[in-house]
Protein backbone atom coordinates (compact mmCIF):
# COMPACT_ATOMS: atom_id res chain seq x y z
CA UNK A 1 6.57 -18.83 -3.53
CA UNK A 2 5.68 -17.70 -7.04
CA UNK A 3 5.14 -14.10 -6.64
CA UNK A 4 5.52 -11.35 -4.88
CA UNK A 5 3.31 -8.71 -3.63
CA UNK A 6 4.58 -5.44 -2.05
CA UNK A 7 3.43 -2.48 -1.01
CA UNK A 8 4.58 0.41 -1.96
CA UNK A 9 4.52 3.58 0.64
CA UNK A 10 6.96 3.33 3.61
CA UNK A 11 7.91 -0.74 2.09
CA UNK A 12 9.56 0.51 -0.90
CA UNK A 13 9.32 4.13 -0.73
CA UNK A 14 8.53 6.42 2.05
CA UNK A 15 5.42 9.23 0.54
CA UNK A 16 3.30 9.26 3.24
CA UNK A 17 6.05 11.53 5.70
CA UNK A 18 5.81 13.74 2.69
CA UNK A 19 2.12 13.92 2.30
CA UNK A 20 0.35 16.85 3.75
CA UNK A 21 -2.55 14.52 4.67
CA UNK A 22 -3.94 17.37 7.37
CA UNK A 23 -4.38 19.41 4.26
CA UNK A 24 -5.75 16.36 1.92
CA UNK A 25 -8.41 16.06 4.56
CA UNK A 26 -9.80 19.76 5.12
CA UNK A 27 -10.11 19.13 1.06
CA UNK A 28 -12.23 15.99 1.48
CA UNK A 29 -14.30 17.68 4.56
CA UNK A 30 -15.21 20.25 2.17
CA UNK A 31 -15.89 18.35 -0.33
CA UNK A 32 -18.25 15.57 1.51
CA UNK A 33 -19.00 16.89 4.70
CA UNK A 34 -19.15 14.16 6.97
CA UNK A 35 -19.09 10.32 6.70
CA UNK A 36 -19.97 6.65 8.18
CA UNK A 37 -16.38 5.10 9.12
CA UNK A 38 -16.29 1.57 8.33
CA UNK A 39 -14.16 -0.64 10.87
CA UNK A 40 -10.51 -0.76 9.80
CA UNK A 41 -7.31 -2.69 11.99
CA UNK A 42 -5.38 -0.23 13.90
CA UNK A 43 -2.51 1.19 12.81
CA UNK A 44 0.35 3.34 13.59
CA UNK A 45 -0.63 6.06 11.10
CA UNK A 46 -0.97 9.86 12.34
CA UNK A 47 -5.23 10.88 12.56
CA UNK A 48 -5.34 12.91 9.11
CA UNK A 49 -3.46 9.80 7.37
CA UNK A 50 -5.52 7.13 8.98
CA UNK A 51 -8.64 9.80 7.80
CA UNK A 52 -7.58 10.22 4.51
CA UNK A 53 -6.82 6.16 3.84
CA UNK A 54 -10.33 5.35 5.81
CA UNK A 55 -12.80 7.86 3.75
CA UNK A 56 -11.82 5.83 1.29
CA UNK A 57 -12.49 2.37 2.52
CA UNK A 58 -16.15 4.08 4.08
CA UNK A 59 -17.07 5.48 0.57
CA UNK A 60 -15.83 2.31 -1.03
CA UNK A 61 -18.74 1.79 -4.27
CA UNK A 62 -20.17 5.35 -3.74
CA UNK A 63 -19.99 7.27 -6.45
CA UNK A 64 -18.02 10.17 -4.36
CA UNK A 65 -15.04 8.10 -4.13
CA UNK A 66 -13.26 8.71 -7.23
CA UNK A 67 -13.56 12.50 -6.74
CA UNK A 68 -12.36 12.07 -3.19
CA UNK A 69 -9.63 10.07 -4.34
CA UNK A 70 -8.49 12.65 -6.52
CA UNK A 71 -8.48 15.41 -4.26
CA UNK A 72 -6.18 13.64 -1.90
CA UNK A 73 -3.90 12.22 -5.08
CA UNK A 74 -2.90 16.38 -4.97
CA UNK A 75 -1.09 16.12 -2.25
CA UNK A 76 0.91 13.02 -3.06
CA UNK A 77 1.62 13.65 -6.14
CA UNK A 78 3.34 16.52 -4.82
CA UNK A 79 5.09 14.36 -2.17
CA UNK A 80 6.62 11.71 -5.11
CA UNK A 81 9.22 14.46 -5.29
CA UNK A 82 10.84 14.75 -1.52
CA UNK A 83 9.92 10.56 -1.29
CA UNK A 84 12.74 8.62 -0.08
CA UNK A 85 13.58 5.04 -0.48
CA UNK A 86 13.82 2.77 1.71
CA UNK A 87 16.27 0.71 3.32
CA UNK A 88 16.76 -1.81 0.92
CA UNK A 89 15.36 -1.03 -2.18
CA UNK A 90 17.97 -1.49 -4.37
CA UNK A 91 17.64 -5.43 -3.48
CA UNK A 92 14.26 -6.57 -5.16
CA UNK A 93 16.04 -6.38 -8.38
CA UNK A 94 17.28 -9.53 -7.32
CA UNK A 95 13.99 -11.62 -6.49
CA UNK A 96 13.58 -14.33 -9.19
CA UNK A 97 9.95 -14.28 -9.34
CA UNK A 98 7.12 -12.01 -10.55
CA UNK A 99 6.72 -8.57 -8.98
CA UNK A 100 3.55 -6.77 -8.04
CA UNK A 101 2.91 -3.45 -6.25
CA UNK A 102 -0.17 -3.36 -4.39
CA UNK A 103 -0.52 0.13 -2.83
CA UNK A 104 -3.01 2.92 -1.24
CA UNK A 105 -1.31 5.32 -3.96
CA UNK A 106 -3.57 5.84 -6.97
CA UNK A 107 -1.70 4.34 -10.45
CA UNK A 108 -0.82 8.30 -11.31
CA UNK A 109 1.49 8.33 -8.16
CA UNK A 110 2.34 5.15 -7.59
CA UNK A 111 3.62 5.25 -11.32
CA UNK A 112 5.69 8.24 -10.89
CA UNK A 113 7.35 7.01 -7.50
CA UNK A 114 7.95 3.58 -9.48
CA UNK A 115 9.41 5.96 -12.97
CA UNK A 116 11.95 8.21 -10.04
CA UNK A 117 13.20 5.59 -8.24
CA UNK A 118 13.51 2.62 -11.36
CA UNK A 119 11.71 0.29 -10.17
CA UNK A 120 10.48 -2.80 -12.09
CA UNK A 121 7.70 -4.85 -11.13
CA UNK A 122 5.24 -6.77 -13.69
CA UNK A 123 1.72 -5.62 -12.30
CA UNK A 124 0.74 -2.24 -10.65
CA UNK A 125 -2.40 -2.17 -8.55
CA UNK A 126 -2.81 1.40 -7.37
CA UNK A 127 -6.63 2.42 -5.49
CA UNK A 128 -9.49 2.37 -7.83
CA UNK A 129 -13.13 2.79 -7.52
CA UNK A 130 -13.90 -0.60 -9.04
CA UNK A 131 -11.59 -2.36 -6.22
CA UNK A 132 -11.91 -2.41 -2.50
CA UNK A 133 -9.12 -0.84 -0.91
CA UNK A 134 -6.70 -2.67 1.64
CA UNK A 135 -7.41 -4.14 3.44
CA UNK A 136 -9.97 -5.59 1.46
CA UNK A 137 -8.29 -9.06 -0.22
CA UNK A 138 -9.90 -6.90 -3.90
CA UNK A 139 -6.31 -5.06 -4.78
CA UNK A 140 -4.38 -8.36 -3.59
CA UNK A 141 -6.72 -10.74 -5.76
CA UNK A 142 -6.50 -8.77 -8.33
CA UNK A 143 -2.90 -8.70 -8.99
CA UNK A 144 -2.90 -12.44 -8.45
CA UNK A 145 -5.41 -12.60 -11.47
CA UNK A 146 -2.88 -10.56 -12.99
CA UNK A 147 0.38 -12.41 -12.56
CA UNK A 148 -1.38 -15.84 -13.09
CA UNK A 149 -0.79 -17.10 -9.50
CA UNK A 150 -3.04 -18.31 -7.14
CA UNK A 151 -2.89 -16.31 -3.60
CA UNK A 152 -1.45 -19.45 -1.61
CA UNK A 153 1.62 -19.20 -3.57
CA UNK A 154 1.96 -15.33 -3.52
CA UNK A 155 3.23 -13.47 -0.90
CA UNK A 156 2.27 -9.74 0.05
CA UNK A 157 5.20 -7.60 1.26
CA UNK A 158 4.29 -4.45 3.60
CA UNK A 159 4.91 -2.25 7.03
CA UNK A 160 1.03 -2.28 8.33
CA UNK A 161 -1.59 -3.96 9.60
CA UNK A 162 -4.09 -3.09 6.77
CA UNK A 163 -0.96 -4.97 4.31
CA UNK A 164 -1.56 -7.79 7.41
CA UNK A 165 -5.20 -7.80 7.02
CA UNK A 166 -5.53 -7.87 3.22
CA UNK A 167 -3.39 -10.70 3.13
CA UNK A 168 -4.99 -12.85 5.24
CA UNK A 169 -8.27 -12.34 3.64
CA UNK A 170 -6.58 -12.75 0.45
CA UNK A 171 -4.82 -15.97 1.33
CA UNK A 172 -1.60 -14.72 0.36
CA UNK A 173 1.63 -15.30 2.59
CA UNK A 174 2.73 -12.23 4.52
CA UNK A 175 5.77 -10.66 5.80
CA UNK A 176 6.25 -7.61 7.67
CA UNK A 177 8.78 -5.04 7.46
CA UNK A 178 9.55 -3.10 10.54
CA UNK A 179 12.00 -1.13 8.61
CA UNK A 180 14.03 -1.46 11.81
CA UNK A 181 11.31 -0.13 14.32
CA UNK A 182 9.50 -2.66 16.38
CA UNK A 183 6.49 -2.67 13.86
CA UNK A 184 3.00 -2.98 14.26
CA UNK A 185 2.56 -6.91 14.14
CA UNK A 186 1.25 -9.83 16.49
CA UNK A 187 4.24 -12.11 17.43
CA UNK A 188 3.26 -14.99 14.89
CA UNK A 189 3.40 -12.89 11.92
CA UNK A 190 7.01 -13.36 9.79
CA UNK A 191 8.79 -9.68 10.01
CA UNK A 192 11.83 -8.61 8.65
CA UNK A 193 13.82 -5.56 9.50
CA UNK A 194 14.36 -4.16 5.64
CA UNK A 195 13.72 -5.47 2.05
CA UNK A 196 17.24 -6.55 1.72
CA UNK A 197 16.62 -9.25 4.76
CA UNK A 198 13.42 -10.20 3.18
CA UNK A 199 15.43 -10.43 -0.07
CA UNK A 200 18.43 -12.33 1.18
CA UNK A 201 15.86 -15.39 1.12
CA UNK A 202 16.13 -15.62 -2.33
């Protein structure tokens, strides 16, 4: 293993419980109106999350998205400040290899959990319109490109099935935290309980 991929929300830190994503969405309904869903795994993610996180997959190279994207940004940029970490955080410090974050979150707040909570990685790939969303392998790829690894030897880090997904597609390694819950992964995927018994390995 060369690198290391995580994601960030409810991996490293919890946002999401602190996003008002039922309000995020009435924003993008207003905005947009209605829209084609594209397929996307399932997931354990309440309905206005799993809306929120698949408008932008379906509008993925429209020229709405960014717009969208920034409408729902609002409302998690004003859940970086009741965010909690998770169990284990304070452990990646330890990995020897490179770091990535690979995360839903655009860069403004994914940058400003990363800035509360001290956390140092070597790449940041947040959602952006010129990148498929997870779980697209695009995000993934690209901080492989980034970190000068090739995805065989990388390994993504995350609590969902859309982490699962991108991973495979990606051909990066992946293990799943079930941050002590039973998680949402088939039986041969590696899962760990918390970061610090993912990073005990190293």
């Amino acid at each position: 293993m060369k690198a290391v991929l995580f994601d960030l929300d409810r991996t490293l830190v919890d946002v999401q419980s602190y996003t008002d994503y039922t309000a995020a969405l009435a924003d993008v309904e207003a905005l947009v109106g209605t829209w084609s869903d594209r397929p996307t795994p399932p997931t354990g993610w309440d309905g206005p999350t799993r809306r929120c996180m698949g408008v932008l997959v379906a509008l993925s190279g429209d020229p709405r998205w960014q717009e969208v994207s920034d409408v729902i940004e609002v409302h998690e940029l004003r859940a970086t400040e009741e965010s909690a970490a998770m169990p284990g955080l304070e452990h990646i410090a330890a990995i020897g290899v490179p770091l990535a974050v690979v995360t839903l979150l655009p860069p403004g707040a994914a940058r400003r959990v990363l800035d509360k909570y001290h956390i140092e990685i070597d790449v940041l790939v947040g959602r952006q319109a010129n990148l498929a969303p997870k779980p697209a392998a695009d995000q993934l790829l690209a901080a492989c490109r980034a970190l000068s690894v090739d995805p065989p030897d990388a390994v993504m880090v995350g609590d969902s099935t859309w982490d699962e997904v991108a991973a495979g597609a990606a051909g990066c390694g992946f293990v799943g935290v079930t941050n002590g819950g039973s998680g949402e992964f088939g039986p041969q995927t590696d899962t760990v309980a918390n970061l610090s018994e993912f990073t005990a390995r190293f």
